[in-house]
Protein backbone atom coordinates (compact mmCIF):
# COMPACT_ATOMS: atom_id res chain seq x y z
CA UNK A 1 -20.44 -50.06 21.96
CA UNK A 2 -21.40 -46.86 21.02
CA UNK A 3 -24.05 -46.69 18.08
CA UNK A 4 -22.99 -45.48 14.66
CA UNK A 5 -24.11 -41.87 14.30
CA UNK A 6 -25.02 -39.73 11.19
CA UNK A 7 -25.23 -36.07 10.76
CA UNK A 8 -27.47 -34.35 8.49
CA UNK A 9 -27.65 -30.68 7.59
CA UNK A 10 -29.53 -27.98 5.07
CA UNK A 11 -27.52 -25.11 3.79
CA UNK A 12 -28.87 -22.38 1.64
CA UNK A 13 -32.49 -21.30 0.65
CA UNK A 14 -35.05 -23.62 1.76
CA UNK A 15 -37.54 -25.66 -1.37
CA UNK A 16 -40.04 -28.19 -1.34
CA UNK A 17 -38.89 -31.95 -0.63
CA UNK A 18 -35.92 -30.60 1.85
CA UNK A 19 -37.81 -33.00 4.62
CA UNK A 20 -38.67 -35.73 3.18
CA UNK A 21 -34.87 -36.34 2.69
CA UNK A 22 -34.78 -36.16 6.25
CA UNK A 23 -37.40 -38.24 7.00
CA UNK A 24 -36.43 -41.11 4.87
CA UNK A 25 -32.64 -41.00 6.08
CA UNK A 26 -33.87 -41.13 9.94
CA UNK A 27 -36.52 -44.00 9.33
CA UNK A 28 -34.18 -45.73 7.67
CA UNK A 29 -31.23 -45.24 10.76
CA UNK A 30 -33.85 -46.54 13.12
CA UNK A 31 -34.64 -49.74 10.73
CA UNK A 32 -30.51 -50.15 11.33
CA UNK A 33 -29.94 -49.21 15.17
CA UNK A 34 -28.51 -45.96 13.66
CA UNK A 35 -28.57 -42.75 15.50
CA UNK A 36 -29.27 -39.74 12.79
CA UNK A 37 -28.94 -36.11 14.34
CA UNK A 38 -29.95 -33.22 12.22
CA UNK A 39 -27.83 -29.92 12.63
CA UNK A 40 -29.31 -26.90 12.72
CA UNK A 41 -29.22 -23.80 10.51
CA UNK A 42 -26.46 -25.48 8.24
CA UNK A 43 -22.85 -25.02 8.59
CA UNK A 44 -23.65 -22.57 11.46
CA UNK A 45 -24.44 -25.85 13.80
CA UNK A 46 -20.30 -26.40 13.20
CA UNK A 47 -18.83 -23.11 13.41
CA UNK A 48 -21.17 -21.60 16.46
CA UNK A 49 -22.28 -25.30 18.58
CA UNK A 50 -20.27 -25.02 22.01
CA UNK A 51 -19.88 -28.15 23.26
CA UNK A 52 -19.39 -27.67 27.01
CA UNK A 53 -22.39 -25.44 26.88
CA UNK A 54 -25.32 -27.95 27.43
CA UNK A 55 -28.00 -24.90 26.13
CA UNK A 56 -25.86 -24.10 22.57
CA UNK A 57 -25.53 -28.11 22.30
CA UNK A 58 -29.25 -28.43 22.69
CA UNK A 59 -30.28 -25.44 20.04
CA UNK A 60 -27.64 -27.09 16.96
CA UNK A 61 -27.93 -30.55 17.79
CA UNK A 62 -31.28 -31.98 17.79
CA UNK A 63 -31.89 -36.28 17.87
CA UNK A 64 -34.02 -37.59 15.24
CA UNK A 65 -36.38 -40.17 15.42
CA UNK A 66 -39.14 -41.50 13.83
CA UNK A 67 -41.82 -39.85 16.27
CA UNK A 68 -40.31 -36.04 15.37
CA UNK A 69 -39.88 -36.79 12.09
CA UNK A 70 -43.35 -38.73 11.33
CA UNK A 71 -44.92 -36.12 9.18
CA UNK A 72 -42.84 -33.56 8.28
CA UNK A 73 -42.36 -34.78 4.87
CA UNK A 74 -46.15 -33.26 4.20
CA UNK A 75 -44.83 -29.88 4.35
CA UNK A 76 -41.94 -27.71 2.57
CA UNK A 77 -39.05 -25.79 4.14
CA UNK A 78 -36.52 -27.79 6.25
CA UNK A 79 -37.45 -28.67 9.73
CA UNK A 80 -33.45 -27.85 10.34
CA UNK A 81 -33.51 -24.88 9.32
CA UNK A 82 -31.01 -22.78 7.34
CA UNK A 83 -28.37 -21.07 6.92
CA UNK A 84 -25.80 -19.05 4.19
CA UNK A 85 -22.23 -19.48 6.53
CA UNK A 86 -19.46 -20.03 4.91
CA UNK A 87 -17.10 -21.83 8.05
CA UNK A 88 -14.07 -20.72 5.63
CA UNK A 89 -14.83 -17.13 5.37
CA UNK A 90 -16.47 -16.11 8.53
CA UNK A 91 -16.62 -12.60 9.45
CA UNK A 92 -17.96 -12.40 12.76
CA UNK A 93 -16.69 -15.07 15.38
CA UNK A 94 -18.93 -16.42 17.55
CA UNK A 95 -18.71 -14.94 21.22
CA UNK A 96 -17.09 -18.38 22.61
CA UNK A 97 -14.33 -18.84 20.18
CA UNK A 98 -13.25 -14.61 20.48
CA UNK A 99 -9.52 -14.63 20.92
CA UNK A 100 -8.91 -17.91 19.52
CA UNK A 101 -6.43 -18.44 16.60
CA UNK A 102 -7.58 -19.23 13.28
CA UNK A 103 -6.19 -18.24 10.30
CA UNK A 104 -7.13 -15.30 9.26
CA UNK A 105 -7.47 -13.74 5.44
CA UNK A 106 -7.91 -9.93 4.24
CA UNK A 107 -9.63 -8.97 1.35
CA UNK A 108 -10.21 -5.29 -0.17
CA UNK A 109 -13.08 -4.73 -2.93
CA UNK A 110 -14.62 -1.53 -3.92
CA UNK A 111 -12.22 0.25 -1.20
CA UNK A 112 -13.25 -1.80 1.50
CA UNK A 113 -11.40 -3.87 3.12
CA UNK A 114 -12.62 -7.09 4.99
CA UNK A 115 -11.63 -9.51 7.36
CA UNK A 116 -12.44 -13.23 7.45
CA UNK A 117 -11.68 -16.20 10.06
CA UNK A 118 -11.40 -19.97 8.49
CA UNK A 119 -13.47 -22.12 11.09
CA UNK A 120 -12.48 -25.42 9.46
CA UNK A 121 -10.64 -26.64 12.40
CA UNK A 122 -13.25 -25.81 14.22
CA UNK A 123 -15.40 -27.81 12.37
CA UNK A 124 -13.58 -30.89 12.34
CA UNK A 125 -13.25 -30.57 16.39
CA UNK A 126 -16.64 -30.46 16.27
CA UNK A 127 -17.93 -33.08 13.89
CA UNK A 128 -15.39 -35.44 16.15
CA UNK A 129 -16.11 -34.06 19.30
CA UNK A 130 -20.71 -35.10 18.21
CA UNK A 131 -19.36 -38.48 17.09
CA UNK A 132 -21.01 -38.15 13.61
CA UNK A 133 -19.12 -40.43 11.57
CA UNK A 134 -21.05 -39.63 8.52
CA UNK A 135 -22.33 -36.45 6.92
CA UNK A 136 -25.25 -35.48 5.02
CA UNK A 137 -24.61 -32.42 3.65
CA UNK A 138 -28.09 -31.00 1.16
CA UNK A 139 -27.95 -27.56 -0.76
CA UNK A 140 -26.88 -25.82 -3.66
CA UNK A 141 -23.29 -25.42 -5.23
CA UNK A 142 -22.37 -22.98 -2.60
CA UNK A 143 -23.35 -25.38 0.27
CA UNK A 144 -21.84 -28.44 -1.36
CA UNK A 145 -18.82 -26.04 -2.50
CA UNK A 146 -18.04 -26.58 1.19
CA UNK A 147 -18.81 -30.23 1.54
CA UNK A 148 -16.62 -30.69 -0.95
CA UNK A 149 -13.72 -28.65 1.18
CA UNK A 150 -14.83 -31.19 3.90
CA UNK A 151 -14.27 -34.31 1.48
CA UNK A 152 -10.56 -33.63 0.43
CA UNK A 153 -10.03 -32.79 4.40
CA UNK A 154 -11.26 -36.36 5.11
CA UNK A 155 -14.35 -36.02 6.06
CA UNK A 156 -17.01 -39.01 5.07
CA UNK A 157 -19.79 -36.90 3.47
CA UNK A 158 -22.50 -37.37 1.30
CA UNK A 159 -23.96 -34.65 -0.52
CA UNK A 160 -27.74 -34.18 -1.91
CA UNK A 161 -28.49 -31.52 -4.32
CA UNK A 162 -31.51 -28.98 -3.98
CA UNK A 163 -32.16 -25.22 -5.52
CA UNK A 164 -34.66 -24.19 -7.60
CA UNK A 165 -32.17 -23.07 -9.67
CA UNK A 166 -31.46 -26.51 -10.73
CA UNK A 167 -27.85 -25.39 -11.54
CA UNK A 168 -26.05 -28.05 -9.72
CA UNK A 169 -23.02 -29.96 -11.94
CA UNK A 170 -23.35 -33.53 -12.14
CA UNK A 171 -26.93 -33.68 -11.70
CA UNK A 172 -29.96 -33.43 -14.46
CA UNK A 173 -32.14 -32.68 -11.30
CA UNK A 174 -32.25 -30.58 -8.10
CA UNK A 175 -34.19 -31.20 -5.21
CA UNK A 176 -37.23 -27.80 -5.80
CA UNK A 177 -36.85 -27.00 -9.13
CA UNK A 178 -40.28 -29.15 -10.23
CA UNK A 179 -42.42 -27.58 -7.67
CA UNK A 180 -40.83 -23.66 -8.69
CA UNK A 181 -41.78 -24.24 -11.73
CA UNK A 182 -45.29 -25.85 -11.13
CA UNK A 183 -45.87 -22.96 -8.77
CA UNK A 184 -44.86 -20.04 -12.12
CA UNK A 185 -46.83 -21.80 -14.61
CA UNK A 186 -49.77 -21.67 -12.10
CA UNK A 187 -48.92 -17.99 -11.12
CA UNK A 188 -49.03 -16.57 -14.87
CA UNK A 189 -51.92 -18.78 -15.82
CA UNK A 190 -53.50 -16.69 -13.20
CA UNK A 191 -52.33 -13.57 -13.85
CA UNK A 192 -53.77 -14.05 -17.62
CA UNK A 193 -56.79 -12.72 -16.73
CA UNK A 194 -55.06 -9.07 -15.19
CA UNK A 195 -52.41 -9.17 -17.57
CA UNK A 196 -55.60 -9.10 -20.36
CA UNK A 197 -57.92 -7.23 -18.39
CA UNK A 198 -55.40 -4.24 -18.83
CA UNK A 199 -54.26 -5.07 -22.17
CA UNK A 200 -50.46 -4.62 -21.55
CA UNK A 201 -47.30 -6.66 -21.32
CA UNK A 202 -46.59 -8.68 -18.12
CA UNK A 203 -43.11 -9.44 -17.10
CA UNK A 204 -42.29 -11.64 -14.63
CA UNK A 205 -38.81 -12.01 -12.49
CA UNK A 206 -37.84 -15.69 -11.08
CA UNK A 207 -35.08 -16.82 -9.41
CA UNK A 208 -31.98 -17.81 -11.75
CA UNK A 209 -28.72 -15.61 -10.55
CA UNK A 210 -26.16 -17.55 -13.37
CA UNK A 211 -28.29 -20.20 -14.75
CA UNK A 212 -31.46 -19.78 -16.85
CA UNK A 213 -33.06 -23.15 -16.29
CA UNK A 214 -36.23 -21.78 -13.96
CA UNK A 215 -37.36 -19.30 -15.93
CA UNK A 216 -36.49 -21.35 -19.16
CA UNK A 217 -38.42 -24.54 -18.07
CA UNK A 218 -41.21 -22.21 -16.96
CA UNK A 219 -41.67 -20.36 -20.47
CA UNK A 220 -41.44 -24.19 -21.81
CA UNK A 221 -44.30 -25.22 -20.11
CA UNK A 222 -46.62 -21.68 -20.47
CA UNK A 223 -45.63 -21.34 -24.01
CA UNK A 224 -44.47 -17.55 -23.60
CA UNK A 225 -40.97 -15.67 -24.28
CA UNK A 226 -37.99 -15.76 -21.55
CA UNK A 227 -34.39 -13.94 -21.17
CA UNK A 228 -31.89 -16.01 -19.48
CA UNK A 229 -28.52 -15.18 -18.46
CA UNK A 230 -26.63 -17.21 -20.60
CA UNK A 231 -27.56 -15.00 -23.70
CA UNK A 232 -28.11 -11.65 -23.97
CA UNK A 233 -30.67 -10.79 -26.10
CA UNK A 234 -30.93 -7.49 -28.24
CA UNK A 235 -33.78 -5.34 -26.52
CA UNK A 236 -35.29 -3.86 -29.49
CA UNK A 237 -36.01 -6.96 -30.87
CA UNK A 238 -37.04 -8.69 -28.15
CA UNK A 239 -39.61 -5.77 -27.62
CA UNK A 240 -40.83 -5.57 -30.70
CA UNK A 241 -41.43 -9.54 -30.99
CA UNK A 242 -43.45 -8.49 -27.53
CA UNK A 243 -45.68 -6.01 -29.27
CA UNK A 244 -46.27 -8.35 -32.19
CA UNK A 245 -47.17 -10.95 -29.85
CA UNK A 246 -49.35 -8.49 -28.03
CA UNK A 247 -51.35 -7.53 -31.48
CA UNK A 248 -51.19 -10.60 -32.54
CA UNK A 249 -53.26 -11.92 -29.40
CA UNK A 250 -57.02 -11.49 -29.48
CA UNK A 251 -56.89 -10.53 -25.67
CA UNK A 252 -54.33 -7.72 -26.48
CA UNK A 253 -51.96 -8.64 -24.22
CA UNK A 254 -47.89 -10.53 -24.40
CA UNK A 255 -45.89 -12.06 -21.82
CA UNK A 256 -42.39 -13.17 -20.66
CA UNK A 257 -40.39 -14.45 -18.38
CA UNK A 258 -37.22 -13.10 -17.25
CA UNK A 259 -34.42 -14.65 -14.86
CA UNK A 260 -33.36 -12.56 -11.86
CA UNK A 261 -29.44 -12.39 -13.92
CA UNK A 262 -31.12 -11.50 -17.50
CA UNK A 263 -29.60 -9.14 -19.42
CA UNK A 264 -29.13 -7.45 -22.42
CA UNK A 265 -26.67 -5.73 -24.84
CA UNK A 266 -25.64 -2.41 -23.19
CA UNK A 267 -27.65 -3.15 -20.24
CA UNK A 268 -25.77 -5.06 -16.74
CA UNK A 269 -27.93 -6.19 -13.76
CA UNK A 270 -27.44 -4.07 -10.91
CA UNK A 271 -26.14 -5.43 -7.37
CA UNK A 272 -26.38 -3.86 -3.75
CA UNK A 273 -26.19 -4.56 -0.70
CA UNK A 274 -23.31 -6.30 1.46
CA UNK A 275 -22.41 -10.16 -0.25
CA UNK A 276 -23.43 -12.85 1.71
CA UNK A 277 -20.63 -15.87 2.65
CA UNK A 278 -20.45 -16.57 -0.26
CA UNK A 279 -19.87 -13.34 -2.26
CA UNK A 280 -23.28 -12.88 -3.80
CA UNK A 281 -25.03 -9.63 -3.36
CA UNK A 282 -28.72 -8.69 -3.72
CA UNK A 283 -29.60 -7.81 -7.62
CA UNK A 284 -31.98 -4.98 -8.39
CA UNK A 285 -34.88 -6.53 -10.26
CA UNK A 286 -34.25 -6.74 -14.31
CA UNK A 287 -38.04 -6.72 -14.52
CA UNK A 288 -38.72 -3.54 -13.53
CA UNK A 289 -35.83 -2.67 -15.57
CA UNK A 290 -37.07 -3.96 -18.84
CA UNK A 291 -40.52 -2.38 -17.66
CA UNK A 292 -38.83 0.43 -17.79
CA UNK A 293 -37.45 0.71 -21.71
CA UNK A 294 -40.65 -1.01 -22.39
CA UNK A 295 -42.60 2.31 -21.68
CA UNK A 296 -39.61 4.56 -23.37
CA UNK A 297 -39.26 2.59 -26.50
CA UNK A 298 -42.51 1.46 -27.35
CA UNK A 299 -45.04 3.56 -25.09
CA UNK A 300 -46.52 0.34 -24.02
CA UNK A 301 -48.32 -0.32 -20.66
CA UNK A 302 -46.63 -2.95 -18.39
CA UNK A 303 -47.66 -5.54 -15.31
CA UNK A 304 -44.45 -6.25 -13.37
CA UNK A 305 -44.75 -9.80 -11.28
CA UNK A 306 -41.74 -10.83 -8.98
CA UNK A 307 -42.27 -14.86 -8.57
CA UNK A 308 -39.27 -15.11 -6.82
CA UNK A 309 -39.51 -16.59 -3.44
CA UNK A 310 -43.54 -17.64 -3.37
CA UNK A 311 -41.64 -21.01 -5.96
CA UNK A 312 -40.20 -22.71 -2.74
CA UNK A 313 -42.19 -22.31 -0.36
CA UNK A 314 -45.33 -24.72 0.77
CA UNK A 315 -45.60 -28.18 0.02
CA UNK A 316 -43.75 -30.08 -2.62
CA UNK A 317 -45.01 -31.51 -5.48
CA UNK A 318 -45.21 -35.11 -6.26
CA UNK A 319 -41.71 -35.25 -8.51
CA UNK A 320 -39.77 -33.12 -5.93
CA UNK A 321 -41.54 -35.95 -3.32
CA UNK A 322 -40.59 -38.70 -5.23
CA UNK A 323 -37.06 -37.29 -5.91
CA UNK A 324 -36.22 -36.20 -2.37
CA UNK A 325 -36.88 -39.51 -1.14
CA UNK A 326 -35.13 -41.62 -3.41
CA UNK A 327 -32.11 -39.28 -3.40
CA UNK A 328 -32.14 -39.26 0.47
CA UNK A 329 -32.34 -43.50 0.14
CA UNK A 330 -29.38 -43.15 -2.34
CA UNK A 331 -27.36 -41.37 0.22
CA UNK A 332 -28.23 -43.78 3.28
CA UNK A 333 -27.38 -46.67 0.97
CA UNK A 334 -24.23 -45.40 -0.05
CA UNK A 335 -23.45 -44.54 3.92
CA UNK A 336 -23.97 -48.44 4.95
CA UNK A 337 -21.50 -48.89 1.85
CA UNK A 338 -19.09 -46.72 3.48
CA UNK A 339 -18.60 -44.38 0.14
CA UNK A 340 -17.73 -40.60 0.86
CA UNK A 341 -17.23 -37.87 -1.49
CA UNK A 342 -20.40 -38.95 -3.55
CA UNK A 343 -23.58 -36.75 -4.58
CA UNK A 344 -27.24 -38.48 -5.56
CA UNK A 345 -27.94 -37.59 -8.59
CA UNK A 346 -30.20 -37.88 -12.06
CA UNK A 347 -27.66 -38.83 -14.91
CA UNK A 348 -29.71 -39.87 -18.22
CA UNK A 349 -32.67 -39.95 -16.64
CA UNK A 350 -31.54 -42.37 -14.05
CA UNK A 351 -30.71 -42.20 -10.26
CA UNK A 352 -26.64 -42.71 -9.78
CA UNK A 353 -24.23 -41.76 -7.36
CA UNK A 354 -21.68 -38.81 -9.00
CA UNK A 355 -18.62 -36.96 -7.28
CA UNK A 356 -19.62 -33.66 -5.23
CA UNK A 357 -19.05 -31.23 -8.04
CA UNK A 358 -15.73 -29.52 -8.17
CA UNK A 359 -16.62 -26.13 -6.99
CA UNK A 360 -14.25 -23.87 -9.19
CA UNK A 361 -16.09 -24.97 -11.79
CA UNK A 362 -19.22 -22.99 -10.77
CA UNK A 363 -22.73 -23.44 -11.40
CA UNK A 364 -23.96 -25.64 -14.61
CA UNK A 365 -25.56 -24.05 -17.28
CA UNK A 366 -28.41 -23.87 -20.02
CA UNK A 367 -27.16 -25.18 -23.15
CA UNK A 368 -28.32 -22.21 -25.30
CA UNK A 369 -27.41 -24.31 -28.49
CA UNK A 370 -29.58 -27.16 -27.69
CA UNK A 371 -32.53 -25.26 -25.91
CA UNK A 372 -32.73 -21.78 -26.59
CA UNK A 373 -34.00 -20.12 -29.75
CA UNK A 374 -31.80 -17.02 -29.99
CA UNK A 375 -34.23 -15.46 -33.10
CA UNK A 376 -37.51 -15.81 -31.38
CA UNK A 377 -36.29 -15.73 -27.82
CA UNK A 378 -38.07 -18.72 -26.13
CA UNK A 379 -37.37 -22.33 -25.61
CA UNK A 380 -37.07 -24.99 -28.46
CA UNK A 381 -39.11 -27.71 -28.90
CA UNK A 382 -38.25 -29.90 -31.53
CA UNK A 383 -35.38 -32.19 -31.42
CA UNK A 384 -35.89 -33.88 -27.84
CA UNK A 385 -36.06 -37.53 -28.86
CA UNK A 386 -33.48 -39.53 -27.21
CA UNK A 387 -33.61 -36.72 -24.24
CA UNK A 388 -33.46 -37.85 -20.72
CA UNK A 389 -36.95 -36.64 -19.16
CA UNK A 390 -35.82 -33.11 -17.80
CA UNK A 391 -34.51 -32.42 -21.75
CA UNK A 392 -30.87 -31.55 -20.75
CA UNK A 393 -27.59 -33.79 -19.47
CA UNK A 394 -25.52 -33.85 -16.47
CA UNK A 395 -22.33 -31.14 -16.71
C-alpha cells in the first residue's frame, strides 16, 4: 500500500519562520509513516513540473525528511523557494505544455492588451498525477487567494498564513510580521544617532501596499509618527506636527514612519512597471515623496530610509518561531483529521482553525477607529484592556 503523501508549498515573498513550518510538518510525517514532499518555487512546481521528464520532476519535487530538514528552522527564507504565479492567469506557457488547450482570457488596460492561460487543469493533473493527497499551501492573501480556488475545486488543502504585512483575514497574526517589526524598531533606534547628528527629519518607507499594520505596529513600539494607507492624512499638518516635534526635541531632530501605500490629500502613490500575477505593480517610494514637500514647504533637511525588504530576511525571531511551529502543528493535526478548506490561525489571542479567507474580500485592514489617532497622526495607546495580545481582532 502506497504511503499517504503530503504536499507543501511557499508562495509569495519569503519572512522569517517560513521553515520551521516545514520542518515541524515533515518531522511530524515521519513520526506517522507519512511521506511530505515540498514543491518548489510555489504554484510554479504545478503549472511548469513535467512529469515524464525525470530532470523537471527532480528540480519541483524534492522528498523531505528529517535529515534535509534537521536545521533549517535556524535560518529565514524558505528552503522551497518562491514564487508570484498565478496558475489562473499565466502569461507565458511553459515550453512543454505550448500548443495545448487551456482556456484562454484577454484583458486590455492602459491600451494594452494581454493574454492569459488558466493552468488549473493542469494543476489538478498534476497534484493527482505526485499522489499528494493533501496540500499545504503558506503565503499571503494572493497565494491563499489561489488555495482557496483549489478548495471549492476539491482539492484537500490547508492553508498557513505569512507576510509581513500581517493583512491576512481571519487571522490576528501572520507568519513575519513580529520579526519586520523587531528588525524597524532596531533599524531607527540606530539611525537616531544620524538622524540627530544632522539635525533633520528622517522618514522611513516599510512594506504595507493596502494595509498599515507594519509601519503602524512599528511607530507603536518606537514611539514616533506613521501614515498608513487607510487614512490619508492632511500634509501640512502632519509637517508641521514634524517640525514641532523636531524643536521640541533636545537633539533637534523628528521622525516617522510611512507605509509603502501612504498617502495624502491631493497626493496618489505612483505605480510602474509591468503587474505581477497578481496585478500589483511596483510603487514609487512615498518617502522620497514626502521628502520632497518636506524641503518645499518647510525648508527642512531630510534622511530618507527604505526598510523595506532588510524586515524578512535572516533569522526569525522567537514569536515568529514559536508561531510558525505551532501553526505548521495545527495544519498536520487537522490533515490526520481529514479537514480541508481550513487556515491556522490567531483568533482572540488563541490558536484555531478558520476558513481560507474569501479572496474577493481582499486584504484585512487597520481599524483606524480603534488604533489610529487621526489629530496627532500616530498609534493610540489607551483603551487596550480586554485586547487579544497583537491589540486588534480577526476580520
Amino acid at each position: 500500500m502506497a504511503r499517504k503523501r503530503i504536499g507543501i508549498l511557499t508562495g509569495g515573498g519569503d519572512v522569517p519562520g517560513l521553515n520551521a513550518v516545514i520542518k515541524s510538518v515533515t518531522y511530524r510525517g515521519s513520526e506517522d509513516d507519512i511521506e511530505v514532499v515540498g514543491l518548489r518555487r510555489g504554484w510554479e512546481a504545478l503549472t511548469h513540473v513535467n512529469l515524464d521528464d525525470p530532470a523537471s520532476k527532480s528540480h519541483y519535487v524534492i522528498p523531505l525528511n528529517r535529515e534535509n530538514t534537521r536545521i533549517i528552522d535556524r535560518r529565514g527564507g524558505t528552503v522551497l523557494h518562491s514564487s508570484r504565479t498565478n496558475p489562473s492567469k499565466m502569461k507565458k506557457l511553459p515550453n512543454h505544455l505550448v500548443g495545448q488547450d487551456f482556456p484562454v482570457s484577454q484583458s486590455t488596460k492602459d491600451g494594452i492588451a494581454t493574454k492569459t492561460w488558466d493552468l488549473t487543469d493542469k494543476v489538478l493533473a498534476n497534484l493527482a498525477g505526485l499522489g499528494i493527497e493533501h496540500l499545504i499551501a503558506i503565503g499571503g492573501d494572493d497565494t491563499l487567494s489561489y488555495a482557496d480556488k483549489l478548495n471549492r475545486l476539491g482539492v484537500k488543502i490547508i492553508a498557513i498564513p505569512k507576510t509581513m504585512d500581517n493583512d491576512v483575514r481571519n487571522t490576528e497574526y501572520c507568519i513575519g510580521f513580529s520579526t519586520a517589526i523587531t528588525r524597524a524598531s532596531e533599524a531607527i533606534q540606530r539611525q537616531r544617532t544620524t538622524v540627530g547628528s544632522h539635525e533633520r527629519i528622517g522618514i522611513f518607507r516599510i512594506f504595507g501596499r493596502d494595509a498599515g499594520f507594519t509601519a503602524f505596529y512599528t511607530a507603536y513600539a518606537t514611539s514616533i509618527r506613521c501614515a498608513i494607507p487607510e487614512y490619508k492624512v492632511n500634509l501640512d499638518k502632519l509637517i508641521q506636527l514634524l517640525v514641532e516635534d523636531k524643536r521640541g526635541n533636545p537633539s533637534n531632530y523628528a521622525l516617522i514612519v510611512l507605509s509603502e501605500g501612504a498617502e495624502w490629500e491631493g497626493y496618489k502613490v505612483q505605480e510602474y512597471g509591468d503587474p505581477d500575477a497578481y496585478g500589483h505593480r511596483r510603487k514609487a517610494s512615498v518617502a522620497e515623496a514626502f521628502a520632497d514637500e518636506i524641503k518645499r514647504r518647510s525648508g527642512e533637511e531630510t534622511i530618507v530610509s527604505d526598510l523595506t525588504y532588510d524586515l524578512r530576511s535572516g533569522d526569525p525571531d522567537f514569536i515568529d518561531k514559536l508561531v510558525a511551529l505551532t501553526f505548521g502543528n495545527l495544519a498536520y493535526d487537522a490533515i490526520l483529521e481529514g479537514k480541508t478548506g481550513l487556515m491556522s490561525a490567531l483568533v482572540e489571542g488563541r490558536y484555531d482553525l478558520v476558513p481560507i479567507p474569501d479572496a474577493r474580500l481582499g486584504p484585512r485592514k487597520l481599524d483606524v477607529a480603534s488604533a489610529y489617532n487621526t489629530e496627532r497622526y500616530r498609534p493610540l495607546y489607551s483603551n487596550k484592556r480586554g485586547l487579544p495580545i497583537f491589540l486588534n481582532r480577526a476580520s
